[in-house]
Every structure is written in structure tokens, then in C-alpha cells.
C-alpha atoms as a PDB file:
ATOM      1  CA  UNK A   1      71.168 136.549  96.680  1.00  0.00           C
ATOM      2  CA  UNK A   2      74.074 135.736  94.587  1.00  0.00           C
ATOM      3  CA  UNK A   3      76.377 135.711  97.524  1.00  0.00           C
ATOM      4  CA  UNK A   4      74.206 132.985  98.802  1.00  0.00           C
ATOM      5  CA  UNK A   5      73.712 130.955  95.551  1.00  0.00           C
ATOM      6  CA  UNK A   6      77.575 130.922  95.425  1.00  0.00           C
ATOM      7  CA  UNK A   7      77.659 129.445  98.689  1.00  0.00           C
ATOM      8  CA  UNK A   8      75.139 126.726  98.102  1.00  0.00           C
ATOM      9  CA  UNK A   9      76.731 125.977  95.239  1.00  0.00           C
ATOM     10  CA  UNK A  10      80.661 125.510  97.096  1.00  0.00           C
ATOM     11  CA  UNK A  11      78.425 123.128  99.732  1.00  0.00           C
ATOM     12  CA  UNK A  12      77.106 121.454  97.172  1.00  0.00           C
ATOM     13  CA  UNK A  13      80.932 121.183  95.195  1.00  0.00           C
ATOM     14  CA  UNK A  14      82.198 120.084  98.477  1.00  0.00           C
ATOM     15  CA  UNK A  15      79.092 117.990  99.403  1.00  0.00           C
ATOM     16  CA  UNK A  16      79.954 115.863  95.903  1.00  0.00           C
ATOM     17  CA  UNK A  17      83.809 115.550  96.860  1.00  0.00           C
ATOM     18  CA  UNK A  18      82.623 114.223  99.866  1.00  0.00           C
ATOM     19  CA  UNK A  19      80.739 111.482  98.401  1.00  0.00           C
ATOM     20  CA  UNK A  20      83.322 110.734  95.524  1.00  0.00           C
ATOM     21  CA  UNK A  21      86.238 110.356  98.315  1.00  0.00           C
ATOM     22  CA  UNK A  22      83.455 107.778 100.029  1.00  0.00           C
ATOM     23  CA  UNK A  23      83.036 106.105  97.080  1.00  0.00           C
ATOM     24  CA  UNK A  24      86.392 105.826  95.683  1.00  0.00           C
ATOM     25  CA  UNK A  25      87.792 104.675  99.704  1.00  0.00           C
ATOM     26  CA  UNK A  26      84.824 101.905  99.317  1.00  0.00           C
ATOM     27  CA  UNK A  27      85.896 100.890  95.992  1.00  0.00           C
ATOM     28  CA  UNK A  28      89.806 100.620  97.073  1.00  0.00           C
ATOM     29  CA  UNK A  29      88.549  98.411 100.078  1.00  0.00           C
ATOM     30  CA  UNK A  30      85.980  96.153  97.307  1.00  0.00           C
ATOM     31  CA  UNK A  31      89.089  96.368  94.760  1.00  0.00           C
ATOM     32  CA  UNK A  32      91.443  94.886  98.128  1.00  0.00           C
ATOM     33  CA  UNK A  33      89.188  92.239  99.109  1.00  0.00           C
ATOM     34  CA  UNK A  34      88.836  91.002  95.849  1.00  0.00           C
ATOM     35  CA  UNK A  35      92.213  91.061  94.994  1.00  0.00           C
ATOM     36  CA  UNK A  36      93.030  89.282  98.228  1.00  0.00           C
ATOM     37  CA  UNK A  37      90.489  86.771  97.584  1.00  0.00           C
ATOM     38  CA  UNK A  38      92.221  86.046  94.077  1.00  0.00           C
ATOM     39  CA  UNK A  39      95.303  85.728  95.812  1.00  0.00           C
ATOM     40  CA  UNK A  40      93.709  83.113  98.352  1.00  0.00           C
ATOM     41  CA  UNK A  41      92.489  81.309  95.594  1.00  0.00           C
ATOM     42  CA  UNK A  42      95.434  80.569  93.883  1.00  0.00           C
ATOM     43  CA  UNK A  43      97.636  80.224  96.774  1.00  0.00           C
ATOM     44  CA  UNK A  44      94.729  77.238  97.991  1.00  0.00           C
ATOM     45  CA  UNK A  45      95.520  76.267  94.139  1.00  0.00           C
ATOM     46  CA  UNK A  46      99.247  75.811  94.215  1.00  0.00           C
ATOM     47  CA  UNK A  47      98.880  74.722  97.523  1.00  0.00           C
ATOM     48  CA  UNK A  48      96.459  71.621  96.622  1.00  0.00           C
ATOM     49  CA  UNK A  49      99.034  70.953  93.281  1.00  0.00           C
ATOM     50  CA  UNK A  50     101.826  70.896  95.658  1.00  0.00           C
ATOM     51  CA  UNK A  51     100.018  68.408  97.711  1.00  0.00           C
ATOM     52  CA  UNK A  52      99.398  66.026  94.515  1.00  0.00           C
ATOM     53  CA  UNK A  53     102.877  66.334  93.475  1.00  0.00           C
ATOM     54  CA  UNK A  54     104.002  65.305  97.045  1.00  0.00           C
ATOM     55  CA  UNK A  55     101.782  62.512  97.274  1.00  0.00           C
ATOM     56  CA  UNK A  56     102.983  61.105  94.092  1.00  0.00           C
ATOM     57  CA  UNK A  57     106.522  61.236  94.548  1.00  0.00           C
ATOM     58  CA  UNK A  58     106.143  59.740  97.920  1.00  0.00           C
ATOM     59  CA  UNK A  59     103.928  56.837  95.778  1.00  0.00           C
ATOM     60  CA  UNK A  60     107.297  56.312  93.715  1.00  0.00           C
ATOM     61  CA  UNK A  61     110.273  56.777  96.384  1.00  0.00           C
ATOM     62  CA  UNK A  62     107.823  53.848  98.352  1.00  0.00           C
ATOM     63  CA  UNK A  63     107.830  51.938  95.294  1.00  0.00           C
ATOM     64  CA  UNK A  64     111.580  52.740  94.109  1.00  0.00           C
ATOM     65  CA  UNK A  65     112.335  51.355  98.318  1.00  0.00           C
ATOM     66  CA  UNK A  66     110.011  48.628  98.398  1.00  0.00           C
ATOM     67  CA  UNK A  67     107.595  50.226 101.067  1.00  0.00           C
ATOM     68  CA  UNK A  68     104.083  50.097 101.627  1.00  0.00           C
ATOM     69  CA  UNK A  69     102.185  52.862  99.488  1.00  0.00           C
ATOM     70  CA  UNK A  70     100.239  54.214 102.596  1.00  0.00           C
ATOM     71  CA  UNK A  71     103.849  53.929 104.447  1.00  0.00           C
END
């Protein structure tokens, strides 16, 4: 009886070690995607400031050459 109560018990130890490994691989992968998504974010950020700052400094070399703005 206690041989088999120990057992149960090292299935059940293993049984939970199981689980947390499962849980802590899913909340790596959540933890990835949402730094990744982060990471999109602000790369869309610097990508849309580096757009405005080209867009005005083409605005003042065409005005600095005498072109057309849309030029």
C-alpha cells in the first residue's frame, strides 16, 4: 500500500513538472511574440519618423533649389 502511494505520488510529482515545463514553454512563446510585436511597433515608429524627416528635408533642398515641392 505504501509502495503504491509512493508511486502515485512520483506520477503525480512528475505529472506537475509536466505541466509547469508546458506552461513555462507557452509563456516563453507569449513573452516572444509580445516582445516581437513591441519591436514591430517601434521599428513601424522610427520608420514613419524617418519618413517625416525625409519628406521635410526634401520640402527644403526643393525650396533651397528652386524646385517644385511635389518635384
Amino acid at each position: 500500500m505504501l509502495r503504491l502511494i509512493q508511486f502515485s505520488s512520483l506520477r503525480f510529482r512528475y505529472q506537475l513538472a509536466v505541466i509547469n515545463k508546458l506552461l513555462l514553454n507557452s509563456y516563453y512563446q507569449i513573452t516572444k511574440a509580445l516582445l516581437l510585436k513591441s519591436q514591430i511597433q517601434r521599428n513601424k515608429k522610427l520608420v514613419y519618423n524617418c519618413l517625416i524627416l525625409f519628406k521635410k528635408s526634401n520640402k527644403n533642398f526643393n525650396k533651397i533649389n528652386g524646385l517644385p515641392e511635389r518635384f
